[in-house]
C-alpha atoms as a PDB file:
ATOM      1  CA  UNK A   1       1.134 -16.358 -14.069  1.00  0.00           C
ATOM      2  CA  UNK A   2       3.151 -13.096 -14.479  1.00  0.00           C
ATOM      3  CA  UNK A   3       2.724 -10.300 -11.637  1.00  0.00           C
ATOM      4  CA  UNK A   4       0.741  -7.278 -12.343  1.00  0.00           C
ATOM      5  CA  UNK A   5       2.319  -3.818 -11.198  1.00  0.00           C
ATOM      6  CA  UNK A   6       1.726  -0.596 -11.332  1.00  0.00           C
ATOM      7  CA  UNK A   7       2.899   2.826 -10.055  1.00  0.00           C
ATOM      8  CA  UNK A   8       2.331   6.252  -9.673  1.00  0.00           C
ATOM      9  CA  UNK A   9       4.667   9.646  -8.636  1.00  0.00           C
ATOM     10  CA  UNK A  10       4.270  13.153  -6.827  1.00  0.00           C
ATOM     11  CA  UNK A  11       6.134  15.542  -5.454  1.00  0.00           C
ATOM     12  CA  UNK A  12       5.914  16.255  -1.956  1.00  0.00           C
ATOM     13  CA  UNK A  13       7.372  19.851  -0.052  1.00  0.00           C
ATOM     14  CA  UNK A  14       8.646  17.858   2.830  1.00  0.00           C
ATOM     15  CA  UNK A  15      11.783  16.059   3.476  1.00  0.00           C
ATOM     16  CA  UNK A  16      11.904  12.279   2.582  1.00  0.00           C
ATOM     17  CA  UNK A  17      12.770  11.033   6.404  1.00  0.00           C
ATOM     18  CA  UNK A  18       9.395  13.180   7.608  1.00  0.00           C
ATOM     19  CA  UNK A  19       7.216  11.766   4.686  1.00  0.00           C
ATOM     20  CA  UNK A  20       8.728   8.369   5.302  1.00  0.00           C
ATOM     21  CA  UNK A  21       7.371   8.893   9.312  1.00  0.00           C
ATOM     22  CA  UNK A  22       3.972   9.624   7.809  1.00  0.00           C
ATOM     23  CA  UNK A  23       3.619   6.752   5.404  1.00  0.00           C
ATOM     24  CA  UNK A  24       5.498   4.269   7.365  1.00  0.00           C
ATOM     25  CA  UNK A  25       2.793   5.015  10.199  1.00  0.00           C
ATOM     26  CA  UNK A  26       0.378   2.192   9.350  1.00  0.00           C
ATOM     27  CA  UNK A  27      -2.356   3.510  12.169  1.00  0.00           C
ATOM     28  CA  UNK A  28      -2.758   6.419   9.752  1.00  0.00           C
ATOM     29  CA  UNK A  29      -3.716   4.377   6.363  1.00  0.00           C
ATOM     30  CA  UNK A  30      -7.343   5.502   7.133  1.00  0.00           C
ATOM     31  CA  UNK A  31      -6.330   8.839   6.615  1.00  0.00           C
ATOM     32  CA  UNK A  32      -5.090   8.724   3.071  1.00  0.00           C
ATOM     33  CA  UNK A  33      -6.741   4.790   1.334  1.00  0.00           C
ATOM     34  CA  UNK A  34      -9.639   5.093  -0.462  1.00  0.00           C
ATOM     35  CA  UNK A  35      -9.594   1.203   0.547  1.00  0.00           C
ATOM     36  CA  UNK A  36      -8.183   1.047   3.734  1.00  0.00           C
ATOM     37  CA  UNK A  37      -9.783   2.440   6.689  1.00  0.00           C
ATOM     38  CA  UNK A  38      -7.947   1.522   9.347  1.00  0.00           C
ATOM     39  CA  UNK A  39      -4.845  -0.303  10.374  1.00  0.00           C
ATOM     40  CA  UNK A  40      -3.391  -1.635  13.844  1.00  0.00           C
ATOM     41  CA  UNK A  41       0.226  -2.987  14.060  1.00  0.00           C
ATOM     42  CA  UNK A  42       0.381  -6.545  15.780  1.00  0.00           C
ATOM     43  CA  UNK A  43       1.190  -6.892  19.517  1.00  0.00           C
ATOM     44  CA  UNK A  44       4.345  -6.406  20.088  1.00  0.00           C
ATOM     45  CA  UNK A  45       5.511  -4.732  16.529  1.00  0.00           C
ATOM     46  CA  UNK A  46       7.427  -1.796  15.434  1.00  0.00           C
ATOM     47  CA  UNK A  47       7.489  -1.118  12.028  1.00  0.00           C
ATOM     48  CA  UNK A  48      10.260  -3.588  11.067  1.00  0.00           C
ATOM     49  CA  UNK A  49      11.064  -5.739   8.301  1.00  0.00           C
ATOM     50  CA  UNK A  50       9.226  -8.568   9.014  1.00  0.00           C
ATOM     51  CA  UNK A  51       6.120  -7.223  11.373  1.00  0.00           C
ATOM     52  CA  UNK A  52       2.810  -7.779  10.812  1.00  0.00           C
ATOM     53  CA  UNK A  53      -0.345  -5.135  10.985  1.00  0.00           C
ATOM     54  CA  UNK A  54      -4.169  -5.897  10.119  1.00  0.00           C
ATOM     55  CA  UNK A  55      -5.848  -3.712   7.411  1.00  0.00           C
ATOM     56  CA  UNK A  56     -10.022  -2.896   8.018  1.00  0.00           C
ATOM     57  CA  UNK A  57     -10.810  -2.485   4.320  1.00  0.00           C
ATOM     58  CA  UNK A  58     -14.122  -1.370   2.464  1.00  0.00           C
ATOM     59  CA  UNK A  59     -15.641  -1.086   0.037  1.00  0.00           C
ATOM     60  CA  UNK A  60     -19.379  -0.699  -1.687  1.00  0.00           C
ATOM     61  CA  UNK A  61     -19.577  -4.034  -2.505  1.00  0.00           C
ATOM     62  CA  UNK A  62     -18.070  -5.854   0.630  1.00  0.00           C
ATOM     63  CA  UNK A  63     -15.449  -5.346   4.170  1.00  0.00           C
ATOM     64  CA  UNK A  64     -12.792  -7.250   4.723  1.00  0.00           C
ATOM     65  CA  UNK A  65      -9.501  -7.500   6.886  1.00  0.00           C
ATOM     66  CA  UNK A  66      -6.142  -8.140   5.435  1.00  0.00           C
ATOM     67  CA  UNK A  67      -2.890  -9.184   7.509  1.00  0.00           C
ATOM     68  CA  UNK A  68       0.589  -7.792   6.015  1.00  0.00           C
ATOM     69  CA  UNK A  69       3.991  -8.688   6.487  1.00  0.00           C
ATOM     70  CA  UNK A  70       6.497  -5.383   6.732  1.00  0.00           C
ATOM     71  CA  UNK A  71       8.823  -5.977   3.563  1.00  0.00           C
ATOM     72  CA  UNK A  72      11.118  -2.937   3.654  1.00  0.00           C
ATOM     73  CA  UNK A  73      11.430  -0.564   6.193  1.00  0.00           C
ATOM     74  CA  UNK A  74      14.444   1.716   5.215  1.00  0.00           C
ATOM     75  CA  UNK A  75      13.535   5.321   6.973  1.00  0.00           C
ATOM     76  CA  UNK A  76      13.320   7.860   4.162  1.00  0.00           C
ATOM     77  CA  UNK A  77      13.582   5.230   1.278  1.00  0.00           C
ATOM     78  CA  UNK A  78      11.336   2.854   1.531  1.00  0.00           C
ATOM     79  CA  UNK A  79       8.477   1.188   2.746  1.00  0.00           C
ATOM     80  CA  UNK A  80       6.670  -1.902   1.350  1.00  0.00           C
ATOM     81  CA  UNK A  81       4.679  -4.061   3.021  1.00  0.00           C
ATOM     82  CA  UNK A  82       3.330  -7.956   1.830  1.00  0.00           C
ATOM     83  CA  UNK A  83      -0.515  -8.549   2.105  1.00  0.00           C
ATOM     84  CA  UNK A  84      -1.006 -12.027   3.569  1.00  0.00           C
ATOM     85  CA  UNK A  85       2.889 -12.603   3.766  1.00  0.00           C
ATOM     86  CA  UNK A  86       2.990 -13.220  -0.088  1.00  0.00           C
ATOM     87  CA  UNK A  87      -0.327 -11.986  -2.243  1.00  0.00           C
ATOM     88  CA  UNK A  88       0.390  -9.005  -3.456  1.00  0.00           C
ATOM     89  CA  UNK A  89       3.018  -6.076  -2.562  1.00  0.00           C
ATOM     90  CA  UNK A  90       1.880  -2.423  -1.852  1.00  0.00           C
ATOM     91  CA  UNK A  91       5.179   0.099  -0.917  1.00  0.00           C
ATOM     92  CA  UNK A  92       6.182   3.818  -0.906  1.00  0.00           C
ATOM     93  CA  UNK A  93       9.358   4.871  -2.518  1.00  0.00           C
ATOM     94  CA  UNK A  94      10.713   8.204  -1.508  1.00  0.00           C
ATOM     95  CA  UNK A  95      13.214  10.056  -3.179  1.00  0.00           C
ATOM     96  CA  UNK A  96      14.747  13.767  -2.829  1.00  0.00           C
ATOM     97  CA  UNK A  97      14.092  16.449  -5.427  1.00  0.00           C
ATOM     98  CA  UNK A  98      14.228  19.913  -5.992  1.00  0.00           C
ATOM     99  CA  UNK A  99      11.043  21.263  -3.732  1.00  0.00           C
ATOM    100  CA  UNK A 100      11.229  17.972  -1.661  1.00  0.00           C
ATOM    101  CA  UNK A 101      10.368  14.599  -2.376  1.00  0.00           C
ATOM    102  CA  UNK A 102       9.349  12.495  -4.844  1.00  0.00           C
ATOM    103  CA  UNK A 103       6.055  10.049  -3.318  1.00  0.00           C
ATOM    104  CA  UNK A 104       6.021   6.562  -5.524  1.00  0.00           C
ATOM    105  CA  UNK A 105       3.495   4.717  -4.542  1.00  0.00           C
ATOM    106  CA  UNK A 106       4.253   1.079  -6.211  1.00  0.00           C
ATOM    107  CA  UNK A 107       2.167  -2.328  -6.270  1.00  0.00           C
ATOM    108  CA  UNK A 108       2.334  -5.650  -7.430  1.00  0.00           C
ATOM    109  CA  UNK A 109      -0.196  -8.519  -7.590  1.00  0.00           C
ATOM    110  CA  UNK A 110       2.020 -10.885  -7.123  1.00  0.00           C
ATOM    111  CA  UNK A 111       1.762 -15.148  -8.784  1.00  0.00           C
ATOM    112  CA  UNK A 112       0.727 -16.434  -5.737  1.00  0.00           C
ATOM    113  CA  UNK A 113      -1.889 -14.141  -5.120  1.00  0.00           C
ATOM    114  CA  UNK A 114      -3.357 -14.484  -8.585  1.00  0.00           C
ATOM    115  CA  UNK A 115      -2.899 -18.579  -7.521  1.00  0.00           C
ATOM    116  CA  UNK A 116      -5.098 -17.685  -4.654  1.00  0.00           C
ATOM    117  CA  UNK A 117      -7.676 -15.480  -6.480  1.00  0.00           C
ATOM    118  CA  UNK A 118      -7.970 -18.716  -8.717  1.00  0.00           C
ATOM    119  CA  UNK A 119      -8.491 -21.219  -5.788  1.00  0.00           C
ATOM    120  CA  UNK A 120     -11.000 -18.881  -4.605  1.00  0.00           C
ATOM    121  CA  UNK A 121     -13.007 -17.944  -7.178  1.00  0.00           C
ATOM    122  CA  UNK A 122     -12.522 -20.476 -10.486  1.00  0.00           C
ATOM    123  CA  UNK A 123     -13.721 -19.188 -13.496  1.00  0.00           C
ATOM    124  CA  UNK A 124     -14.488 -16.152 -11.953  1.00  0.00           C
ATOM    125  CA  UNK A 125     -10.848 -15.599 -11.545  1.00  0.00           C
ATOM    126  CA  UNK A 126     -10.038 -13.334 -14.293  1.00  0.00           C
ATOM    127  CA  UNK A 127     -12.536 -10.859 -13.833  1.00  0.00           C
ATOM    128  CA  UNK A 128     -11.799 -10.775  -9.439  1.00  0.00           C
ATOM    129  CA  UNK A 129      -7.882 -10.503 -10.790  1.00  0.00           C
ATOM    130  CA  UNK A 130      -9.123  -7.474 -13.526  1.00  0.00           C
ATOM    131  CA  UNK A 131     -11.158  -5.663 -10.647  1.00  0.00           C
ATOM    132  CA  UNK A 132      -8.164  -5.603  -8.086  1.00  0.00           C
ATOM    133  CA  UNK A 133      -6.060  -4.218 -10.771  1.00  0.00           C
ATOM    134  CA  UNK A 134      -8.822  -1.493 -11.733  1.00  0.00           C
ATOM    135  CA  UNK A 135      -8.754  -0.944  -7.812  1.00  0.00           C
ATOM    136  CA  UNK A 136      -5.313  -0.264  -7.758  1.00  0.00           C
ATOM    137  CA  UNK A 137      -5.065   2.173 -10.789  1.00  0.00           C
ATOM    138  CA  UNK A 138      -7.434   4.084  -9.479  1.00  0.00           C
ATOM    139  CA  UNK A 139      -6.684   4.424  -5.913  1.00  0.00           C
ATOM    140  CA  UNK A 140      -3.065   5.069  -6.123  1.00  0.00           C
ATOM    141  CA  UNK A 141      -3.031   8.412  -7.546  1.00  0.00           C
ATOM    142  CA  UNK A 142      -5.920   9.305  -4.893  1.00  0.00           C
ATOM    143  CA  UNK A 143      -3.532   7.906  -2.422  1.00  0.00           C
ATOM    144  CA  UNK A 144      -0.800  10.016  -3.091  1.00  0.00           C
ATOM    145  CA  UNK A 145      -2.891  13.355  -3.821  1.00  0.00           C
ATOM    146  CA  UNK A 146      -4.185  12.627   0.196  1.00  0.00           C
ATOM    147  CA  UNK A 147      -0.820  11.774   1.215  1.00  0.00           C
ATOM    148  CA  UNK A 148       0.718  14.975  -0.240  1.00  0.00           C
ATOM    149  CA  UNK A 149      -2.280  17.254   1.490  1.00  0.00           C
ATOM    150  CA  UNK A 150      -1.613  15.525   5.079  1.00  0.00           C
ATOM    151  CA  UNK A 151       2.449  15.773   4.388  1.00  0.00           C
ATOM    152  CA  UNK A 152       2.480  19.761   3.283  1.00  0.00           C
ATOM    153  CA  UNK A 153      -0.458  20.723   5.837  1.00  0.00           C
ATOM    154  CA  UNK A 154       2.237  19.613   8.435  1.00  0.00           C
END
């Protein structure tokens, strides 16, 4: 199976260490996901490469919880984060530009998540794997617009 990915861009007024502080901040997901209502890092974690935080996620259809693994962590660069250690990969790039920064948010639905979805659901599979990726092209650029409202409200 090849991953799926997909990404989207905006500009943000605000420097790209301050937005990384914001996004990097996984106890304000809720504020910004249309997915994601609330996250809590793991005892003891910081926001480092290799932490893990739980995800409350909803939906209309159903509510789950996800745990993530903190895959990059590089203060006004980057932060990217591994749902279930190796399923799929959510991150925000940041980037300086003329009137501040450039927000791109990036994921990929990675093989052994689409493994998983396959092992979990059978024939079903395609259409769970098609629905994530609808999920995904639809929420990022909602994701970003909140993102850039929080940032430039201050």
């Amino acid at each position: 199976m090849e991953s799926r990915t997909h990404a989207g861009s905006i500009v943000v007024a605000t420097t790209p260490e301050e937005l990384y502080d914001l996004v990097s901040d996984v106890t304000r997901t809720g504020e910004w996901s249309p997915v994601c209502t609330a996250c809590w890092w793991d005892e003891g974690a910081t926001g480092q490469v290799g932490d893990w935080f739980t995800g409350h996620n909803e939906t209309p259809d159903r509510t789950w919880e996800t745990r993530s693994q903190v895959a990059a962590a590089e203060r006004g660069r980057e932060f990217a984060w591994l749902v279930g250690g190796k399923l799929a990969r959510w991150g925000f790039v940041l980037e300086p530009v003329d009137g501040g920064t450039r927000l791109t948010e990036t994921w990929e639905f990675l093989p052994a998540g689409q493994e998983m979805f396959v092992e979990r659901y059978g024939e079903d599979a395609p259409r769970q794997v098609e629905e994530r990726t609808r999920a995904a092209h639809a929420g990022i650029p909602v994701t970003l617009a909140a993102v850039k409202r929080i940032a430039e409200a201050g």
